[in-house]
N, C-alpha and C. Protein backbone atom coordinates (compact mmCIF):
# COMPACT_ATOMS: atom_id res chain seq x y z
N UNK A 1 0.82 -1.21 0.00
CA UNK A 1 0.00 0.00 0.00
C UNK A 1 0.86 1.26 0.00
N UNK A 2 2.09 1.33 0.77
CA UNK A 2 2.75 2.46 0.44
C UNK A 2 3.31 2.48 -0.60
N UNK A 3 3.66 1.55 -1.35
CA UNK A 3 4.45 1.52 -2.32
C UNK A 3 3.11 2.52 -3.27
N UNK A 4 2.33 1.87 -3.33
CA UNK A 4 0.86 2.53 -3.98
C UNK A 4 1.13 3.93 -4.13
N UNK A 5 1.19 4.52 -2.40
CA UNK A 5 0.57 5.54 -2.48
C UNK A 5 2.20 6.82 -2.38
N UNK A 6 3.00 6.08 -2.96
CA UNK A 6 4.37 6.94 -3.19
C UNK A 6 4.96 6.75 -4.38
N UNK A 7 4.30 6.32 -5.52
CA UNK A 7 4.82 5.67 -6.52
C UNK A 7 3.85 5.89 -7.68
N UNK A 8 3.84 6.87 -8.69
CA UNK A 8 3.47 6.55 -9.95
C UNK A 8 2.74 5.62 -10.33
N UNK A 9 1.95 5.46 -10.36
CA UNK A 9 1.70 4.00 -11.34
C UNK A 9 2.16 3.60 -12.27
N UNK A 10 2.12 4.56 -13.16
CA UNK A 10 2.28 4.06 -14.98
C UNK A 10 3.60 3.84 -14.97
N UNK A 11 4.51 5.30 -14.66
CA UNK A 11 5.79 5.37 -14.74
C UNK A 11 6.86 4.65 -13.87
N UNK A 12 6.37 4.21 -12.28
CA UNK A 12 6.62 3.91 -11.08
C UNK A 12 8.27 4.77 -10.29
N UNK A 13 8.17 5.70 -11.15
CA UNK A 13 9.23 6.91 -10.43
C UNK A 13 8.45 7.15 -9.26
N UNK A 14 8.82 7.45 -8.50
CA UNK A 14 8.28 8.49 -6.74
C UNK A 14 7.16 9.48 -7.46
N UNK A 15 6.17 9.77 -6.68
CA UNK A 15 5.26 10.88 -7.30
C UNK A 15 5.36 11.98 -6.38
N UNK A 16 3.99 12.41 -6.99
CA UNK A 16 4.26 14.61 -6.66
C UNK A 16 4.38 14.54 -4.95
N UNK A 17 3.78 13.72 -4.04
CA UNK A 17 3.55 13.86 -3.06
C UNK A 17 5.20 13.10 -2.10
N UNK A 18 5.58 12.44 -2.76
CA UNK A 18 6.93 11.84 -2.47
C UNK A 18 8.02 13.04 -2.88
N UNK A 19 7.66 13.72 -3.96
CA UNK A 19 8.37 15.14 -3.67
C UNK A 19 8.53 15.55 -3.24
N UNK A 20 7.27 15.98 -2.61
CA UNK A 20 7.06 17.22 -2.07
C UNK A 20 7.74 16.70 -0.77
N UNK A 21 7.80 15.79 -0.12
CA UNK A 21 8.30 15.31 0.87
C UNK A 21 10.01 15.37 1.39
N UNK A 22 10.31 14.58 -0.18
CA UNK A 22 11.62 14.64 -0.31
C UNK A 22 12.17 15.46 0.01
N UNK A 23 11.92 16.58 -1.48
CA UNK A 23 12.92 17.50 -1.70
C UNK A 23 12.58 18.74 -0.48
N UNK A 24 11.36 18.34 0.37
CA UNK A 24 11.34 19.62 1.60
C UNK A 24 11.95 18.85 2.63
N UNK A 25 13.04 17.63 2.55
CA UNK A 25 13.71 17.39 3.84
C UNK A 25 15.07 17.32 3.39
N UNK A 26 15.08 17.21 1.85
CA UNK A 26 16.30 17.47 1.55
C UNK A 26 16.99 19.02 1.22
N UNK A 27 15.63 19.90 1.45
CA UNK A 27 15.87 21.30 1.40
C UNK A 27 16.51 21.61 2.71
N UNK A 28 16.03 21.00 3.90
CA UNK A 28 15.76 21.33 5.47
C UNK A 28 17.41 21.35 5.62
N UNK A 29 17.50 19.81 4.87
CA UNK A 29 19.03 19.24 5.80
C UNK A 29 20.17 20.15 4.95
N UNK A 30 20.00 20.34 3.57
CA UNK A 30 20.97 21.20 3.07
C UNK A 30 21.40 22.47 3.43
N UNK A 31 20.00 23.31 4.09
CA UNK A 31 20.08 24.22 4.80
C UNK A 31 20.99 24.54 6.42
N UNK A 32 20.47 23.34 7.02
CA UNK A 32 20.65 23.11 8.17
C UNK A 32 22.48 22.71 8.20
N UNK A 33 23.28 22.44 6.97
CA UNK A 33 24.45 21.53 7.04
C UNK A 33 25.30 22.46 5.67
N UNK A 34 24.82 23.95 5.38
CA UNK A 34 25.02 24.51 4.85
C UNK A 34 25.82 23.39 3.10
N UNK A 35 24.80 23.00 3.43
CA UNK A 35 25.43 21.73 1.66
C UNK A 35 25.02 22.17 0.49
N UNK A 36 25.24 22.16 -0.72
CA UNK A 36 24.55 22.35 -2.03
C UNK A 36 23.18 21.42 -2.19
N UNK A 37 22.64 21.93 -3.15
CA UNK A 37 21.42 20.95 -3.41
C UNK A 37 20.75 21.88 -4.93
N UNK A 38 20.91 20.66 -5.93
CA UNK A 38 20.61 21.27 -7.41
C UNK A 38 18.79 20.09 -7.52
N UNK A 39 18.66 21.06 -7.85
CA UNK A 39 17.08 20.91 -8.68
C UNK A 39 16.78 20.79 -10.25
N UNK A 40 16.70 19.55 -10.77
CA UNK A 40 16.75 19.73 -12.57
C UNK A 40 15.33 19.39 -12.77
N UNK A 41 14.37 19.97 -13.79
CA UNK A 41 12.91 19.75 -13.67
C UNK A 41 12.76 19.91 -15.25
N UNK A 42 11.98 18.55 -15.83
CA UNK A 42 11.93 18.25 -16.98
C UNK A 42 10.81 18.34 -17.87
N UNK A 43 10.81 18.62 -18.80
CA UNK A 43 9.44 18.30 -19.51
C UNK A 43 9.41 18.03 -21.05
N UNK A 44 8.83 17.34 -20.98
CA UNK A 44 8.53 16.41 -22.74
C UNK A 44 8.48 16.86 -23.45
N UNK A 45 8.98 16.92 -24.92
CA UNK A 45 8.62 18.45 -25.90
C UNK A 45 7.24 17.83 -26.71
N UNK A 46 6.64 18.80 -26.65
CA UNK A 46 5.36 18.29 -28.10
C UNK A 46 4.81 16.75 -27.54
N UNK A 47 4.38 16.98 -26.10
CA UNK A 47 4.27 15.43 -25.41
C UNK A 47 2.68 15.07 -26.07
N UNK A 48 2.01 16.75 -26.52
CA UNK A 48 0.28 16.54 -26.96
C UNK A 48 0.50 16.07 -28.52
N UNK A 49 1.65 16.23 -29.09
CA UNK A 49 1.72 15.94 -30.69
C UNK A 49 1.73 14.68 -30.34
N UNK A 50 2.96 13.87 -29.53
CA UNK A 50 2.98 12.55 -29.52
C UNK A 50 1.49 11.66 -29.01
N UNK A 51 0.49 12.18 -28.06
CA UNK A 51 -0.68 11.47 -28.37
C UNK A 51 -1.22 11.78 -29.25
N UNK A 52 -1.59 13.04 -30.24
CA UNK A 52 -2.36 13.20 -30.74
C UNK A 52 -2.21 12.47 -32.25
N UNK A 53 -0.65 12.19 -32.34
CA UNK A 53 -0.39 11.41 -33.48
C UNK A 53 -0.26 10.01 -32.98
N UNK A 54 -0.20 9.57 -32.16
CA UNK A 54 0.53 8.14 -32.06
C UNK A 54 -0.57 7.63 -31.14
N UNK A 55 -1.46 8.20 -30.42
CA UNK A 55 -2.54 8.17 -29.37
C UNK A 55 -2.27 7.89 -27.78
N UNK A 56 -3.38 7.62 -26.98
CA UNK A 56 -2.84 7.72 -25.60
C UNK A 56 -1.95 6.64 -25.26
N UNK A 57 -2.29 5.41 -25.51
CA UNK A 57 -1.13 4.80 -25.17
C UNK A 57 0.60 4.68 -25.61
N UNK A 58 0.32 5.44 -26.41
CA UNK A 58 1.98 5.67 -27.66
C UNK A 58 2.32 7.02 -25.93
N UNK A 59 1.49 7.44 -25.51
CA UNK A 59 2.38 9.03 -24.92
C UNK A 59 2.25 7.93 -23.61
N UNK A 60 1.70 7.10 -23.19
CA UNK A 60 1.85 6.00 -21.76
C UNK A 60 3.40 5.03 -22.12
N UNK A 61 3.67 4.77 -22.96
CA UNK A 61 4.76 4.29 -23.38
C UNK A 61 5.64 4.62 -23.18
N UNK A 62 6.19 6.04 -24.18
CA UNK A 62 6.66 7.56 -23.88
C UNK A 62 6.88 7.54 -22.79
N UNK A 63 6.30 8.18 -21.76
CA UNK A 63 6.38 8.29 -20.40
C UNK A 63 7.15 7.17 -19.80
N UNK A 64 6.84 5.89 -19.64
CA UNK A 64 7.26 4.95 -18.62
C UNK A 64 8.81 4.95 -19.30
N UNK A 65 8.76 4.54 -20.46
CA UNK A 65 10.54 4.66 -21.18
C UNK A 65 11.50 5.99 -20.76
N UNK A 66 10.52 7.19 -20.96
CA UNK A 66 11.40 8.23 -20.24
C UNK A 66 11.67 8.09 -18.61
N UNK A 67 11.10 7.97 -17.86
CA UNK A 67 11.05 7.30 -16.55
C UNK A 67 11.92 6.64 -16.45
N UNK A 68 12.34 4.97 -17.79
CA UNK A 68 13.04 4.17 -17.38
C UNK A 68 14.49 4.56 -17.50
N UNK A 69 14.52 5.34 -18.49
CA UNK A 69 15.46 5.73 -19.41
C UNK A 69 16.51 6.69 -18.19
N UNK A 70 15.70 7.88 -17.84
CA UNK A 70 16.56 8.31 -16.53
C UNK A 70 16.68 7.69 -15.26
N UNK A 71 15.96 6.48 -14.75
CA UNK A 71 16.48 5.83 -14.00
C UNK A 71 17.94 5.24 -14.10
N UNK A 72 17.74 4.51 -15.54
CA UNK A 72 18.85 4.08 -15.68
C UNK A 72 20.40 5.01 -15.91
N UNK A 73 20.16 5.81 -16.27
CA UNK A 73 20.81 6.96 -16.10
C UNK A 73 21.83 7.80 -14.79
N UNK A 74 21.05 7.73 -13.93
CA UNK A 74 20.72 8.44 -12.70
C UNK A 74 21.70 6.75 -11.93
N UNK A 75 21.30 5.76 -11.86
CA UNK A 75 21.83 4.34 -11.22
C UNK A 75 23.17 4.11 -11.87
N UNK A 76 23.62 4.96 -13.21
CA UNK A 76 25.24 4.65 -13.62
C UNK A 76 25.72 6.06 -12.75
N UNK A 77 25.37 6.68 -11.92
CA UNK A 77 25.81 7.64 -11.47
C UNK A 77 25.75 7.59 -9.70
N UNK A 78 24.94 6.53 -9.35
CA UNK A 78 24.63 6.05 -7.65
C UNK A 78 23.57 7.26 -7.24
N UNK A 79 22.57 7.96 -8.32
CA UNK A 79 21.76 8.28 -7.86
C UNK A 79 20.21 8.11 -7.83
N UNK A 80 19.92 6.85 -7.80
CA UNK A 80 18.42 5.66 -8.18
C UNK A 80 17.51 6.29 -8.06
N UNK A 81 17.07 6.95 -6.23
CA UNK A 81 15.84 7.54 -5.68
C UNK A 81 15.70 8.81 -5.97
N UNK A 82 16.20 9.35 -7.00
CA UNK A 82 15.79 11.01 -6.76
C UNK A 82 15.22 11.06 -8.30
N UNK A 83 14.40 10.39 -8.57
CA UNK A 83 13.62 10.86 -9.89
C UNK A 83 11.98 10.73 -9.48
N UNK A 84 11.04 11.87 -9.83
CA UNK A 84 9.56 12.34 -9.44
C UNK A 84 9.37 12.56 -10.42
N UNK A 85 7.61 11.89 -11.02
CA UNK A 85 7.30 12.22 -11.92
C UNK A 85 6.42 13.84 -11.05
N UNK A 86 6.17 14.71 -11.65
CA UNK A 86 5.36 15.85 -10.75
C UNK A 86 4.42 16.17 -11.74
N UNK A 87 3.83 15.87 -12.54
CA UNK A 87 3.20 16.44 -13.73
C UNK A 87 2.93 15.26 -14.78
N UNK A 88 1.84 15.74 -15.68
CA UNK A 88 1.70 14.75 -16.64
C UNK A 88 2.72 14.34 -17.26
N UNK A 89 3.73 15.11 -17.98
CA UNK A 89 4.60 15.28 -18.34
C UNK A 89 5.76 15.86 -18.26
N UNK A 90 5.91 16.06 -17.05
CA UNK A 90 7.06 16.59 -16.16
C UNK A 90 7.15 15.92 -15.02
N UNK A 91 9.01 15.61 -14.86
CA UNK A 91 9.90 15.06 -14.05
C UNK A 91 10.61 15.76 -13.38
N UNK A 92 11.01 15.79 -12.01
CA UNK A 92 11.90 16.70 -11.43
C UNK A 92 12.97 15.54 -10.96
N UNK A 93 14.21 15.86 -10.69
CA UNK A 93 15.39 15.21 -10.09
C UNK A 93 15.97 16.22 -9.32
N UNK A 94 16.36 15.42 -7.68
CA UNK A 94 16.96 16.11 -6.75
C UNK A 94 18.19 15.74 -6.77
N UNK A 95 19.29 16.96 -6.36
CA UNK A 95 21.21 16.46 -6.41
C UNK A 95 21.15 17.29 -5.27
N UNK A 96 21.13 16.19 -4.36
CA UNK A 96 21.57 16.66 -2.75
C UNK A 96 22.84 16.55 -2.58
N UNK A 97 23.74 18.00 -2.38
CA UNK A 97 24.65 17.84 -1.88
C UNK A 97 25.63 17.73 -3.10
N UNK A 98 25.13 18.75 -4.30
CA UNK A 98 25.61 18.66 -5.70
C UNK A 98 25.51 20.36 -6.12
N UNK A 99 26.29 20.94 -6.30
CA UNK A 99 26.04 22.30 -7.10
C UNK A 99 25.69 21.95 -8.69
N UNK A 100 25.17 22.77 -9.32
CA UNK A 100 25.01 22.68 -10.56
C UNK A 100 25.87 22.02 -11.79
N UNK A 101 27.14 23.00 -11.20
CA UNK A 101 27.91 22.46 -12.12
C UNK A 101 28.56 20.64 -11.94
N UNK A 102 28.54 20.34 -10.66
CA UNK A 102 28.52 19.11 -10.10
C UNK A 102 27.36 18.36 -10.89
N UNK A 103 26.07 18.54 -11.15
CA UNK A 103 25.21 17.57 -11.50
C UNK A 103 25.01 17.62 -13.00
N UNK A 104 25.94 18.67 -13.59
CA UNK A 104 25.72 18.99 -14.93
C UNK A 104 26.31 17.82 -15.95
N UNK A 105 27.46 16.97 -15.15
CA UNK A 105 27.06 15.77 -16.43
C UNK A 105 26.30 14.73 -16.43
N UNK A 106 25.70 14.84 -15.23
CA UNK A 106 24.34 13.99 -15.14
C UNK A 106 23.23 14.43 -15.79
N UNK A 107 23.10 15.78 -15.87
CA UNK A 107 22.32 16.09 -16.56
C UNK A 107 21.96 16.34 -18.00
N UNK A 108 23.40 16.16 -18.25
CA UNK A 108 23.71 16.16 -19.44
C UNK A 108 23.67 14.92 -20.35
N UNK A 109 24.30 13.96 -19.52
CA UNK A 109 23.44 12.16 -19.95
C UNK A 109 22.20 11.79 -19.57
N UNK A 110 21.32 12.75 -19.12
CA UNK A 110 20.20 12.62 -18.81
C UNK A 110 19.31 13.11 -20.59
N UNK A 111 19.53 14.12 -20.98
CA UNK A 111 18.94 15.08 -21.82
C UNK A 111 19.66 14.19 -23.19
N UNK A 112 21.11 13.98 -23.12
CA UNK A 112 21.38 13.03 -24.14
C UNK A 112 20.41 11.87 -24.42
N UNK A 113 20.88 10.80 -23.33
CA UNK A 113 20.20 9.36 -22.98
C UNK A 113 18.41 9.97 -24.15
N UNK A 114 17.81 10.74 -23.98
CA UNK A 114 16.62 10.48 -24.08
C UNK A 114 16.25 11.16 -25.60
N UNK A 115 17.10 12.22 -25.97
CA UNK A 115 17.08 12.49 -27.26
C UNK A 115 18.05 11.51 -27.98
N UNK A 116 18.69 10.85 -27.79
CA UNK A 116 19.35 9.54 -28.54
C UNK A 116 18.30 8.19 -28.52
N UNK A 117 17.60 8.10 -27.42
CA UNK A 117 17.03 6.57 -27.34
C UNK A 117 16.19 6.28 -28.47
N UNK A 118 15.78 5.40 -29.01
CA UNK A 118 14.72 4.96 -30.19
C UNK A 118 13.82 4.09 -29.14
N UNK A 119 12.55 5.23 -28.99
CA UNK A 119 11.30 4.98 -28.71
C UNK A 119 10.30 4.22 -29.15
N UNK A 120 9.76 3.38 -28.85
CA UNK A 120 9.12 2.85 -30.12
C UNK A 120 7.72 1.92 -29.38
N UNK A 121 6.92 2.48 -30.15
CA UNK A 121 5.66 2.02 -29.98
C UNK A 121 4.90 1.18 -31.18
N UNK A 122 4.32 0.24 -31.14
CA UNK A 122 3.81 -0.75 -32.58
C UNK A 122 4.67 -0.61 -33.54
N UNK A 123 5.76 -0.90 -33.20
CA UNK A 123 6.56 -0.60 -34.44
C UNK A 123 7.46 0.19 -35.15
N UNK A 124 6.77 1.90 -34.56
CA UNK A 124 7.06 3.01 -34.94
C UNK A 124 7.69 3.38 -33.88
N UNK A 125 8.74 4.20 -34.27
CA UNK A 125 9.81 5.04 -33.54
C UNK A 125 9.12 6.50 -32.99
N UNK A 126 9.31 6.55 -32.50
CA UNK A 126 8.87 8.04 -31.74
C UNK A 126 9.84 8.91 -31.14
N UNK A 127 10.05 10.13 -32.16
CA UNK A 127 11.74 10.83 -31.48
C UNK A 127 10.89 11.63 -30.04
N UNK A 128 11.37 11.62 -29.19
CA UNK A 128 11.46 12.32 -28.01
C UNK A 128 12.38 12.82 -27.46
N UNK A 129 12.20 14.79 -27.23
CA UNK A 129 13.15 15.64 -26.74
C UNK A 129 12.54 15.63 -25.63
N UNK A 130 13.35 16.34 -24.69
CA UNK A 130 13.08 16.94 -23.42
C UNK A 130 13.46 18.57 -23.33
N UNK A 131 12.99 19.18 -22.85
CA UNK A 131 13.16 20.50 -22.03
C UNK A 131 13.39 20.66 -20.88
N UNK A 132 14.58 21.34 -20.32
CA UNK A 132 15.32 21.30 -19.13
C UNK A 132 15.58 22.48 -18.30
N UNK A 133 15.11 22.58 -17.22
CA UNK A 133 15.73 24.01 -15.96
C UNK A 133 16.44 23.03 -14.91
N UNK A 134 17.46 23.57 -14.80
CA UNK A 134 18.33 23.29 -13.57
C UNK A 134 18.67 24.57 -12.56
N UNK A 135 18.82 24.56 -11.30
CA UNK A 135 19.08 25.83 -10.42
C UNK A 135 19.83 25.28 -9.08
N UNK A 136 20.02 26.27 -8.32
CA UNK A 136 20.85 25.24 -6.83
C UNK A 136 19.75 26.50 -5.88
N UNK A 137 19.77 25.38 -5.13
CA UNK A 137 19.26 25.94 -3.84
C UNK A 137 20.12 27.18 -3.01
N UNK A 138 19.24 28.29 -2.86
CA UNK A 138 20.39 29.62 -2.52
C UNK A 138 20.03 30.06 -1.07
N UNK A 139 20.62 30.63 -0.73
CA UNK A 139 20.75 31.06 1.06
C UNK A 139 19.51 31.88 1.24
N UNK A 140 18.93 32.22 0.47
CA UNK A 140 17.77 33.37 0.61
C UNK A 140 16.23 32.64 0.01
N UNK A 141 16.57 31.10 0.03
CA UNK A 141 15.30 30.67 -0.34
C UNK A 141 14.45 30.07 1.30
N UNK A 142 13.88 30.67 1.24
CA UNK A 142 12.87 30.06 2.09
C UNK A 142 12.38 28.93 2.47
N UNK A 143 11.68 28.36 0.96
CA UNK A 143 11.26 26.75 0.94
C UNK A 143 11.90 26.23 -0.14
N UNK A 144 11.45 24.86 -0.28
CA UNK A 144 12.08 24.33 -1.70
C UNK A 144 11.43 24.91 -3.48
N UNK A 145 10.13 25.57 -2.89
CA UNK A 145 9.38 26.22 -4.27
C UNK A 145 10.19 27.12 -4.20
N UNK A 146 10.51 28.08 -3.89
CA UNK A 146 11.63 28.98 -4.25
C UNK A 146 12.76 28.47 -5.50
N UNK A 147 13.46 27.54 -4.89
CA UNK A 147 14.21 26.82 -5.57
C UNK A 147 13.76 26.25 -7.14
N UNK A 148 12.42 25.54 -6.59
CA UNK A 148 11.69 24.75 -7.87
C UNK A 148 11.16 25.87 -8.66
N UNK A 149 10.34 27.08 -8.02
CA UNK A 149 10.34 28.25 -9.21
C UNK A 149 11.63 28.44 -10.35
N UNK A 150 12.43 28.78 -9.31
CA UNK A 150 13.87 29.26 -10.54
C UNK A 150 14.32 27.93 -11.86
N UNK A 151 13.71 26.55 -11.17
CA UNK A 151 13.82 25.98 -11.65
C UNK A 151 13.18 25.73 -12.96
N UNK A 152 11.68 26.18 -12.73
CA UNK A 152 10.41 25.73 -13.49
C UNK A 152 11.11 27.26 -14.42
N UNK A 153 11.04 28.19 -14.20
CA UNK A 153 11.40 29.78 -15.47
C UNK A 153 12.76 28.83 -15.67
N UNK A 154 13.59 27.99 -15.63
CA UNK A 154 14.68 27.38 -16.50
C UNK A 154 14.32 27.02 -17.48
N UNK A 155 13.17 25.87 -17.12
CA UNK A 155 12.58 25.56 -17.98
C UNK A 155 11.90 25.92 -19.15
N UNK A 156 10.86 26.97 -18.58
CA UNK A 156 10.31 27.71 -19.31
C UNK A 156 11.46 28.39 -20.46
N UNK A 157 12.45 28.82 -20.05
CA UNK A 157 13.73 29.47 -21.04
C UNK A 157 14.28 28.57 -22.33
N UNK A 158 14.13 27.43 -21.98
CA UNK A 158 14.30 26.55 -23.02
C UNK A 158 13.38 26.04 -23.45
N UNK A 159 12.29 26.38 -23.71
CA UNK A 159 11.21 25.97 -24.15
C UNK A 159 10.73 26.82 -25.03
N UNK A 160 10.93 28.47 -24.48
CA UNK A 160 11.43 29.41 -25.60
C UNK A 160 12.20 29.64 -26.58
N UNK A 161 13.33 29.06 -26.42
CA UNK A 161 14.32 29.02 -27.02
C UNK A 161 14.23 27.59 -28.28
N UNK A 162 13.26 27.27 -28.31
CA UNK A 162 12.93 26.36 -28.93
C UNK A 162 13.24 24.65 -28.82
N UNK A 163 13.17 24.29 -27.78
CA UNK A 163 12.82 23.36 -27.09
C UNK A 163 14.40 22.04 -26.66
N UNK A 164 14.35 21.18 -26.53
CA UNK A 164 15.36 20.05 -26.75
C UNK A 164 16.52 21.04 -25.93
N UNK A 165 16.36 21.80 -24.94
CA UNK A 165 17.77 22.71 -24.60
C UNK A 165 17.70 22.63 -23.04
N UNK A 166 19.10 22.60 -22.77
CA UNK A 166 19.19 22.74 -21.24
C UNK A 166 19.48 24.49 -20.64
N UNK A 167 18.76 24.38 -19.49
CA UNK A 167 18.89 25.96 -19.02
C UNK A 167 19.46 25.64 -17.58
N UNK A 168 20.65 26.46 -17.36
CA UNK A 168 20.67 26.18 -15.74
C UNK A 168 21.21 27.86 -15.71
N UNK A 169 20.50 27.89 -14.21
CA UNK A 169 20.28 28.93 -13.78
C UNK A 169 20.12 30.59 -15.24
N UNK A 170 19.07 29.93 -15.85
CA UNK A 170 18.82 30.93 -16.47
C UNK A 170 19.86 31.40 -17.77
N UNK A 171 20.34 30.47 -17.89
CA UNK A 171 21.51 30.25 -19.28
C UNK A 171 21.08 29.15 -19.68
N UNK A 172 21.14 29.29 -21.03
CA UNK A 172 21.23 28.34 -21.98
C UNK A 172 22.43 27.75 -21.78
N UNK A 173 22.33 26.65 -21.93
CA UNK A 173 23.20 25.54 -22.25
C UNK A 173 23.92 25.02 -23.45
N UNK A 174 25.01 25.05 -24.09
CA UNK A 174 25.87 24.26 -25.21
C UNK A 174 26.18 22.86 -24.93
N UNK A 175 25.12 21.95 -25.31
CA UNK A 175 24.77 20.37 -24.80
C UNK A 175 25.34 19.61 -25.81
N UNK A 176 26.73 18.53 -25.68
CA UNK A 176 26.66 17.80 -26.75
C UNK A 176 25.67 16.49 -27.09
N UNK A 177 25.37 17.00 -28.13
CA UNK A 177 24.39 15.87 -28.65
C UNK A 177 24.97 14.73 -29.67
């Protein structure tokens, strides 16, 4: 039953409420132990094109592969538990005890890993980008939304910028692909 009620279904990453949990005790202790702590928060590009062309279960597919895809990712790096799905189509990952530039080649085989993978549903391949904000937790944040704001306008910046791009702290990113 807990597993139930801390766990995704579809995707079985940690969900919004295992977040919210998390990353407000991993905010507490970073604070409390003056440590770094980076926030990367993801989202699917054109995640409504991929159902609307491929249908709902082609974007349920989608999803659990992206899920699997940065797990596996995240476990060549010894970091398994810090992936949340928070959104239909948005993922957040916590780097406790990581500055930005510290989690940046994780994040960077993160955003690779998933614009390289061949997706594939009945047959058909399905390219899938991601859109990326990364930020670090700063001395003047209050809670962890503080943090996850700067995070989420990262996002938003590369999403402007026309999508498939990493933003940390409000810079674009030069990502090899």
């Amino acid at each position: 039953m807990t597993h139930l009620a801390d766990y995704d279904a579809l995707t079985h990453a940690k969900n919004y409420s295992m977040y919210t949990r998390d990353a407000t005790e991993l905010f507490s202790d970073a604070q409390k132990h003056s440590d770094p702590l980076t926030l990367m928060t993801l989202d699917v590009d054109h995640f409504k094109h991929i159902n609307d062309t491929y249908g709902h279960l082609a974007g349920n597919a989608v999803l659990i592969n992206i899920a699997n895809t940065l797990q596996t990712t995240l476990q060549h790096h010894g970091k398994e538990d810090q992936i949340y799905r928070t959104g239909g189509e948005e993922f957040n990952i916590v780097f406790p005890k990581m500055t930005p530039e510290q989690a940046n080649p994780i994040v960077n085989e993160c955003w690779n890993a998933i614009r390289s993978a061949d997706f594939k549903y009945k047959g058909q391949i399905i390219n899938v980008t991601i859109s990326v904000g990364v930020t670090a937790m700063r001395s003047d944040d209050s809670l962890i939304d503080d943090t996850y704001r700067r995070a989420d306008e990262s996002l938003y910046m590369s999403k402007q910028h026309g999508r498939d791009k990493v933003t940390v702290e409000g810079h674009l990113q030069n990502m090899a692909g």
